[in-house]
C-alpha atoms as a PDB file:
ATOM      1  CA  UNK A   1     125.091 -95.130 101.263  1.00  0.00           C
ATOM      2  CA  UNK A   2     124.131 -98.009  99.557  1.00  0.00           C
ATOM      3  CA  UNK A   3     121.488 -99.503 102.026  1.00  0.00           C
ATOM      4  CA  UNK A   4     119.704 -95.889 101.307  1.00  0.00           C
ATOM      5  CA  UNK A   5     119.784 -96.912  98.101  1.00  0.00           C
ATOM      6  CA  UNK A   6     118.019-100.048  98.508  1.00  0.00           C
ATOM      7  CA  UNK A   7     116.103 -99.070 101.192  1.00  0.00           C
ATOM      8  CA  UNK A   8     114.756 -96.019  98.311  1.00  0.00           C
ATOM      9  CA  UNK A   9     114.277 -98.320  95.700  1.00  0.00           C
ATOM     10  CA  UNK A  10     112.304-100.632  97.650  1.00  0.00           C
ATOM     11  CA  UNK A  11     109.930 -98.013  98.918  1.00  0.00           C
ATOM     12  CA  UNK A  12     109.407 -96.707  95.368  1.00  0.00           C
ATOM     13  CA  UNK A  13     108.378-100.197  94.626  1.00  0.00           C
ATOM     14  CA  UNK A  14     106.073-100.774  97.210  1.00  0.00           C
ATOM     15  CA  UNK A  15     104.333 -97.327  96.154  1.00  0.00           C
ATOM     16  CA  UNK A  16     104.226 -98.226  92.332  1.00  0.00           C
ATOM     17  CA  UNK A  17     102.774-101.885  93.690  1.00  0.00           C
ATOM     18  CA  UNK A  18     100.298-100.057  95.754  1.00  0.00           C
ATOM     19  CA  UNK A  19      99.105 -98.229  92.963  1.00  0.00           C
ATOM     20  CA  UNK A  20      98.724-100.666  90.586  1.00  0.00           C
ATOM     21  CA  UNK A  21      96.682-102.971  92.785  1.00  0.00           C
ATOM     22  CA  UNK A  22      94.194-100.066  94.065  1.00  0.00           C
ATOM     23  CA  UNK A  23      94.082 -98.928  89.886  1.00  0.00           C
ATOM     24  CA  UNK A  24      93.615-102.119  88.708  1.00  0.00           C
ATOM     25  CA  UNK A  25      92.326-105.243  91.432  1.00  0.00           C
ATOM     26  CA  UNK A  26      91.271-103.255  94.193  1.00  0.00           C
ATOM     27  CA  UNK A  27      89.092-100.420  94.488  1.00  0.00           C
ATOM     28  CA  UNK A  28      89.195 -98.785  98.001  1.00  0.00           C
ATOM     29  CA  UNK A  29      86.059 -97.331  99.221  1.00  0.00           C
ATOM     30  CA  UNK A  30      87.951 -93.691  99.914  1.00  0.00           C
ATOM     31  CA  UNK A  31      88.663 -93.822  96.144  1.00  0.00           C
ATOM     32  CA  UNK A  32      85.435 -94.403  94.451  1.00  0.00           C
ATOM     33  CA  UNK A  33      83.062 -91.489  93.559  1.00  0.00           C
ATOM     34  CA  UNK A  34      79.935 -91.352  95.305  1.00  0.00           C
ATOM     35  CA  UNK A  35      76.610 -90.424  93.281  1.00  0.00           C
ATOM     36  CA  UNK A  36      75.007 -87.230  94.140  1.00  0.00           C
ATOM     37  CA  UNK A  37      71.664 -86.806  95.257  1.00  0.00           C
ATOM     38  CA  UNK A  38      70.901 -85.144  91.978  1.00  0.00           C
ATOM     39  CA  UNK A  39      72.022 -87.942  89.952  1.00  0.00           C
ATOM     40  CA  UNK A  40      69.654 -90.617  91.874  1.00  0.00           C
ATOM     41  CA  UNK A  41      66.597 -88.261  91.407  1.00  0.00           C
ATOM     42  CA  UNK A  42      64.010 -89.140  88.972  1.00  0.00           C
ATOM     43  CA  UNK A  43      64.692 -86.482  86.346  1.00  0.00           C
ATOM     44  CA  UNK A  44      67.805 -87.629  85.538  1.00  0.00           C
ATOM     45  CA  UNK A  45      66.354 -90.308  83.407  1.00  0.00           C
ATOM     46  CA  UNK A  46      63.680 -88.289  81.934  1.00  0.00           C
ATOM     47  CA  UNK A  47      60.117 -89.316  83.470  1.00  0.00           C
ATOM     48  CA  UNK A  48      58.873 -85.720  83.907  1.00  0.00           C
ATOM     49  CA  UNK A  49      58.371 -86.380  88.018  1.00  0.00           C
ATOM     50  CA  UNK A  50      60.908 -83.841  88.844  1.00  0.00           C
END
């Protein structure tokens, strides 16, 4: 019973480790958001071409 123990905590670990790397250092592509086609188009900054 106690090597489940361990063998839970470490896993927890590894997840909270995970998360603060990918939240903090690195960001994965799957995670960041992509721009929409609206928000690239010229009205977005005000021109009038839209």
């Amino acid at each position: 019973m106690e090597l489940l123990q361990h063998i839970l905590v470490f896993i927890t670990f590894a997840i909270a480790v995970g998360y603060m790397v990918s939240k903090f250092i690195w960001k994965p592509a799957f995670l960041t958001r992509r721009k929409s086609e609206k928000e690239k188009a010229c009205g977005v900054s005000g021109c009038g071409c839209s």
